[in-house]
PDB file of N, CA and C in Angstrom:
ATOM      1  N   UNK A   1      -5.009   9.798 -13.085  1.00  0.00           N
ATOM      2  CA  UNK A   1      -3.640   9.426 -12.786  1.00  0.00           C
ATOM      3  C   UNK A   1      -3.319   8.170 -13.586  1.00  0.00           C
ATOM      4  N   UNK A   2      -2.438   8.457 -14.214  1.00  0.00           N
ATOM      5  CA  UNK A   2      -2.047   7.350 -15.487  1.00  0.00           C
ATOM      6  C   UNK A   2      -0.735   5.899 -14.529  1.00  0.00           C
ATOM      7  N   UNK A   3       0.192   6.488 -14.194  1.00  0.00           N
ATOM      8  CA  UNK A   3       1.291   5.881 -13.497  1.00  0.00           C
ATOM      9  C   UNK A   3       0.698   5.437 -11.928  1.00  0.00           C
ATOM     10  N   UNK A   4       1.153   4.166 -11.642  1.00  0.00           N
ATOM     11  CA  UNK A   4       1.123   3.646 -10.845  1.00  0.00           C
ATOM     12  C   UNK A   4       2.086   3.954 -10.054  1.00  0.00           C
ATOM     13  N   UNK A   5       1.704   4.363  -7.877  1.00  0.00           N
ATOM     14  CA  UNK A   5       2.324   4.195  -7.065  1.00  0.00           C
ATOM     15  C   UNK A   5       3.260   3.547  -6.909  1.00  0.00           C
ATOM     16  N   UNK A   6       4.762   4.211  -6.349  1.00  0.00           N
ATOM     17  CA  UNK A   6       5.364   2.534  -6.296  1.00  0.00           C
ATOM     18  C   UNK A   6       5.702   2.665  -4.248  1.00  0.00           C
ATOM     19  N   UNK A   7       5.793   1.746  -3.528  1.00  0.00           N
ATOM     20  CA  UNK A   7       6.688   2.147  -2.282  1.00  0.00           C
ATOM     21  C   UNK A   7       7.885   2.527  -2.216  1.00  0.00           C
ATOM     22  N   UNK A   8       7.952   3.365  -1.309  1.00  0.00           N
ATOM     23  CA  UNK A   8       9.247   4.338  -0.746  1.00  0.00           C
ATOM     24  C   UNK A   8       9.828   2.898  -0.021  1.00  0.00           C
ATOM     25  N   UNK A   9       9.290   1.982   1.274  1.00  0.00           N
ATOM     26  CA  UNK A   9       9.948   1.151   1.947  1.00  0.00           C
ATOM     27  C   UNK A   9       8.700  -0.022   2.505  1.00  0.00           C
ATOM     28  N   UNK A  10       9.567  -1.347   2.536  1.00  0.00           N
ATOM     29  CA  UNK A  10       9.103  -2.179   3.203  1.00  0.00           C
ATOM     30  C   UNK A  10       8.216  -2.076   4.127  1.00  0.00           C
ATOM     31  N   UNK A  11       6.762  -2.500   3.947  1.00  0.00           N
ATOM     32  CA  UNK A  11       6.059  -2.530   5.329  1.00  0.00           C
ATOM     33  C   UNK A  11       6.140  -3.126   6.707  1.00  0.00           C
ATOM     34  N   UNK A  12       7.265  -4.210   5.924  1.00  0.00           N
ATOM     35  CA  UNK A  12       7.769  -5.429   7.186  1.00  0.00           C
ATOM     36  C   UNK A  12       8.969  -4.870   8.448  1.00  0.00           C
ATOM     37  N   UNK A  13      10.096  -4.272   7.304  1.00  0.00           N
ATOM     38  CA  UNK A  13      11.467  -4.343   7.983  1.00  0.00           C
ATOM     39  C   UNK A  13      11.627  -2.721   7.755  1.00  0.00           C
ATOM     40  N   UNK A  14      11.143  -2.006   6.772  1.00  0.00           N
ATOM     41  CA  UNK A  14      11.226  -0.979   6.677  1.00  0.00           C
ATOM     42  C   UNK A  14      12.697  -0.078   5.402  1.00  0.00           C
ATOM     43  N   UNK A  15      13.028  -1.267   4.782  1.00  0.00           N
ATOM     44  CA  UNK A  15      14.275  -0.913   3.878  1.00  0.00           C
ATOM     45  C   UNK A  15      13.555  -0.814   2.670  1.00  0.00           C
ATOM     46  N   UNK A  16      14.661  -0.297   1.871  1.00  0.00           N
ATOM     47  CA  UNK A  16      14.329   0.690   0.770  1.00  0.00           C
ATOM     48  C   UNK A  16      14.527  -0.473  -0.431  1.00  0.00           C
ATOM     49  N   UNK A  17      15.311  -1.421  -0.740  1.00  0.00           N
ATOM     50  CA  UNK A  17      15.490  -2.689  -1.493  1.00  0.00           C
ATOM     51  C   UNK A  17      14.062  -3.286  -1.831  1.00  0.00           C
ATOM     52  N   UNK A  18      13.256  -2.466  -2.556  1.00  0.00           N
ATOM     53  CA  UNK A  18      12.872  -3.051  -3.424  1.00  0.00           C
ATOM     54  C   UNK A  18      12.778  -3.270  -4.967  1.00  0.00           C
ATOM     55  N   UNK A  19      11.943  -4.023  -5.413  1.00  0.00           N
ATOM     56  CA  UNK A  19      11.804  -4.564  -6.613  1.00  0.00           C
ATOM     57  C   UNK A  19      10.252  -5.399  -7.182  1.00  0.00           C
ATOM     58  N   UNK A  20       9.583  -5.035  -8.582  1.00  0.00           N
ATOM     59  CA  UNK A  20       8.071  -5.598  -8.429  1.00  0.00           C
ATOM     60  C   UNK A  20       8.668  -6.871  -8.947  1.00  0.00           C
ATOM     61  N   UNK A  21       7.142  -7.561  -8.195  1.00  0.00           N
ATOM     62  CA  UNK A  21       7.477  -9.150  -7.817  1.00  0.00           C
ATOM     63  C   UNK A  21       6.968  -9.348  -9.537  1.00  0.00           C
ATOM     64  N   UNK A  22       7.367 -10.549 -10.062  1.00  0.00           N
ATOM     65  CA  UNK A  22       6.731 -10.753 -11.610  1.00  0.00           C
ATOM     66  C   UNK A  22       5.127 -11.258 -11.376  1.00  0.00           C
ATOM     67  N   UNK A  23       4.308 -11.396 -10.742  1.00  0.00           N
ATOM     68  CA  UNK A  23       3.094 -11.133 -10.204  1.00  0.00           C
ATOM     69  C   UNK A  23       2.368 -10.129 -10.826  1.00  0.00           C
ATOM     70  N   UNK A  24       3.239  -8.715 -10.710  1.00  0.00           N
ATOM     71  CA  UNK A  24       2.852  -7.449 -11.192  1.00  0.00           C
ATOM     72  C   UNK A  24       1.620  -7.126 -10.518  1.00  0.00           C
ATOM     73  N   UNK A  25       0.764  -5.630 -10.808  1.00  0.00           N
ATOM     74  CA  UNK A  25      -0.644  -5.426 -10.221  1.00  0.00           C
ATOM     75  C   UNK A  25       0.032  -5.137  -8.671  1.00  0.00           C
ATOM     76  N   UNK A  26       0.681  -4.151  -8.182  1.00  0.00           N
ATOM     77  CA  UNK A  26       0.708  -4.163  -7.193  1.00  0.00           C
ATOM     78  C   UNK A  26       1.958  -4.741  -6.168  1.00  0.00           C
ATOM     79  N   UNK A  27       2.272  -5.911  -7.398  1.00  0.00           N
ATOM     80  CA  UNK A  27       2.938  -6.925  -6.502  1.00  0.00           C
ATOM     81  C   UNK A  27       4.778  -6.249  -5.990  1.00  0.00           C
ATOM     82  N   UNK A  28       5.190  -6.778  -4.635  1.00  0.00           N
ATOM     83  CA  UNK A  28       6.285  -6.014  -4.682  1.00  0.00           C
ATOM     84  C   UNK A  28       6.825  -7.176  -3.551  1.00  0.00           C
ATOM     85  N   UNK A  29       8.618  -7.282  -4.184  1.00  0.00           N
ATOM     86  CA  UNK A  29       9.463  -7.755  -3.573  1.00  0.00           C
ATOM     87  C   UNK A  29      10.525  -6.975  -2.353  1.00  0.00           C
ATOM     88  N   UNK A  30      10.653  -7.620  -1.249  1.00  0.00           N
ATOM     89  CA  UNK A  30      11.911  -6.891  -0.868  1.00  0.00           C
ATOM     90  C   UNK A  30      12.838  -7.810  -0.415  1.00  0.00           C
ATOM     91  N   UNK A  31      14.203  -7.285  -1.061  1.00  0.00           N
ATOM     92  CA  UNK A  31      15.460  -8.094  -1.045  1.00  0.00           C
ATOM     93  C   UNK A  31      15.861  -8.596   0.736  1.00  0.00           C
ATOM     94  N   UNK A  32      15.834  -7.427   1.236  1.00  0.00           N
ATOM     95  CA  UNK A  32      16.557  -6.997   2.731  1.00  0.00           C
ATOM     96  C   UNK A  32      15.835  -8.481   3.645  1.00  0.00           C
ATOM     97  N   UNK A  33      14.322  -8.487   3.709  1.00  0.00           N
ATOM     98  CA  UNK A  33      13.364  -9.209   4.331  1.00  0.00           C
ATOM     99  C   UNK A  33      13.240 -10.613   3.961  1.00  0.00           C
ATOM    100  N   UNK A  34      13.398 -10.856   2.323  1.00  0.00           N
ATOM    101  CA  UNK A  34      12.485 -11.983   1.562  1.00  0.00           C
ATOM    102  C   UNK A  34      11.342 -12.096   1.669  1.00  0.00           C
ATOM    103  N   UNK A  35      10.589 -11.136   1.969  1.00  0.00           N
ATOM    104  CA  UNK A  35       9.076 -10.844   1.965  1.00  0.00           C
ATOM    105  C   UNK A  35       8.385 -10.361   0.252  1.00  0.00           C
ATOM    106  N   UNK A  36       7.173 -11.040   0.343  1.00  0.00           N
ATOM    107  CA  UNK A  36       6.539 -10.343  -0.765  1.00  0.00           C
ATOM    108  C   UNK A  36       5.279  -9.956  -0.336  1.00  0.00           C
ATOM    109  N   UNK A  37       4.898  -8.271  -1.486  1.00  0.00           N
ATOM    110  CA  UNK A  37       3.685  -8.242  -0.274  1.00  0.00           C
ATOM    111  C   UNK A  37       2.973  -7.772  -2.038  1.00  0.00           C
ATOM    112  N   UNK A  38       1.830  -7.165  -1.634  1.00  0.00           N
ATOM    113  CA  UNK A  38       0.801  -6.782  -2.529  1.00  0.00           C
ATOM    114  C   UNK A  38       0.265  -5.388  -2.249  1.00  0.00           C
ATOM    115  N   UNK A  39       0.178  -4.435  -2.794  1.00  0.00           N
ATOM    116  CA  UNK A  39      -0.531  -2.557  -2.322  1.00  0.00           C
ATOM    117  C   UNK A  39      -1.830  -3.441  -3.199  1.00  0.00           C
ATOM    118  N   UNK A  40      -2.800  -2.286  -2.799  1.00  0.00           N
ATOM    119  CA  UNK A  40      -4.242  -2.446  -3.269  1.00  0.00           C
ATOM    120  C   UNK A  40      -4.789  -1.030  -2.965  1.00  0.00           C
ATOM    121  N   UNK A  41      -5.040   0.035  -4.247  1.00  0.00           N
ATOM    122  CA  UNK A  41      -6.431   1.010  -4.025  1.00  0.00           C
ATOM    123  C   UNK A  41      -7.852   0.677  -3.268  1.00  0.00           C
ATOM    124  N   UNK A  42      -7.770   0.999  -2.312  1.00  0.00           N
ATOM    125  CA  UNK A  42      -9.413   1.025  -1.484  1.00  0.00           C
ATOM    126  C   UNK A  42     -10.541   1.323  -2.369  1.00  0.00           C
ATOM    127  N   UNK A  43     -10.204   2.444  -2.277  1.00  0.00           N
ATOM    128  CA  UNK A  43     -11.262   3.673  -2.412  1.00  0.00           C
ATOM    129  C   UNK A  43     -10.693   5.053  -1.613  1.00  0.00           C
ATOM    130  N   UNK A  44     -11.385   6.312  -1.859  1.00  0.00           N
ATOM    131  CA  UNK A  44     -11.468   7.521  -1.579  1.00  0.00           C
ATOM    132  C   UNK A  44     -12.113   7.732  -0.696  1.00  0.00           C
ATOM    133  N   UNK A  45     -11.627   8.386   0.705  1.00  0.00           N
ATOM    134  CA  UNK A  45     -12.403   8.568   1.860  1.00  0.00           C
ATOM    135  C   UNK A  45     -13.400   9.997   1.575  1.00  0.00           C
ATOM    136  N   UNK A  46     -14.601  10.112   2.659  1.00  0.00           N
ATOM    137  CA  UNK A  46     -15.375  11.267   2.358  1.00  0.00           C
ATOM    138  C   UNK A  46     -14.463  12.239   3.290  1.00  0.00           C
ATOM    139  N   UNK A  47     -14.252  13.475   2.975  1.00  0.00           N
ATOM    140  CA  UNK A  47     -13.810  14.665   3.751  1.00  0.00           C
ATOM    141  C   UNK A  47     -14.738  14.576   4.421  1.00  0.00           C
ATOM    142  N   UNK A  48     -14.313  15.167   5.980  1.00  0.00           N
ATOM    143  CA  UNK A  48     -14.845  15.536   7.355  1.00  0.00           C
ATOM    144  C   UNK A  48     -16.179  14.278   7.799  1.00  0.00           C
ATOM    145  N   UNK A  49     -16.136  13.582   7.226  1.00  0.00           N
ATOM    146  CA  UNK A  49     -16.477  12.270   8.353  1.00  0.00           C
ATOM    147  C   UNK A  49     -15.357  11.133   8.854  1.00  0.00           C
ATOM    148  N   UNK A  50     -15.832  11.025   9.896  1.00  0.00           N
ATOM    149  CA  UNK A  50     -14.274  10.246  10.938  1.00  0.00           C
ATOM    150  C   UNK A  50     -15.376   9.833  11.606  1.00  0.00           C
ATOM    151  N   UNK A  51     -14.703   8.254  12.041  1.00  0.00           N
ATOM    152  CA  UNK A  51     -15.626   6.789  12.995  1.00  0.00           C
ATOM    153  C   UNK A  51     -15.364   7.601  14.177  1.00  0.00           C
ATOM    154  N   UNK A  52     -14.611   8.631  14.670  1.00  0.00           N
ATOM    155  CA  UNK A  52     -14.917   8.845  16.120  1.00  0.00           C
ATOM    156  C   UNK A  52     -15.745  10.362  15.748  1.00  0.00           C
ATOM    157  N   UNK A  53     -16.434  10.325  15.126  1.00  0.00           N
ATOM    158  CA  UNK A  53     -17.874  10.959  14.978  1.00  0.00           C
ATOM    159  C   UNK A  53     -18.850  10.769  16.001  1.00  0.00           C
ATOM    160  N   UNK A  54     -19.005   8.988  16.326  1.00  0.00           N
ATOM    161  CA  UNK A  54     -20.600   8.916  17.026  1.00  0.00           C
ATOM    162  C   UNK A  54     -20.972   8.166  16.083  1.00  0.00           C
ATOM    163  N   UNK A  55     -20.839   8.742  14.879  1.00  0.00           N
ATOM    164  CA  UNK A  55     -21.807   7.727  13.764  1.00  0.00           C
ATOM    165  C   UNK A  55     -20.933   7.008  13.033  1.00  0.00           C
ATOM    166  N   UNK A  56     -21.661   6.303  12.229  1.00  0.00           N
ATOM    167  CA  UNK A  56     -21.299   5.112  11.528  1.00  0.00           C
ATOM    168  C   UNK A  56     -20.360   5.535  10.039  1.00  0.00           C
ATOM    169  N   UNK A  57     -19.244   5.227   9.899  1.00  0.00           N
ATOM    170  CA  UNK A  57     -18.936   5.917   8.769  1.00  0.00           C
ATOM    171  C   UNK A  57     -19.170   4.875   7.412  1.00  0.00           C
ATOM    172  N   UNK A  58     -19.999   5.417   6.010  1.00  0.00           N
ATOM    173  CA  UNK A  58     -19.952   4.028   5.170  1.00  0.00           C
ATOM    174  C   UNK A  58     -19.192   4.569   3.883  1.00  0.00           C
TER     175      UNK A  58
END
């Protein structure tokens, strides 16, 4: 995957007004709030293990 995610809406207030913060990498403004926040890739979960397994998920 070449293109980067962008958000649909605010994690804070939930409006659609955004804009990337000049930060870049993630970085994202929203007008509505005056919040700035940051997305970040984890990692890839394993199919069919889940913490309410019993066991330990790593």
């Amino acid at each position: 995957m070449s293109e980067r995610a962008a958000p649909f809406y605010c994690p804070y207030c939930g409006d659609e007004d955004l804009r990337p913060n000049e930060q870049g990498h993630g970085a994202w403004e929203c007008a509505a709030c005056n919040r700035a926040f940051q997305l970040k890739f984890l990692g890839l979960l394993t199919r069919g293990l889940q913490a309410s397994d019993g066991g330990t998920a790593t």
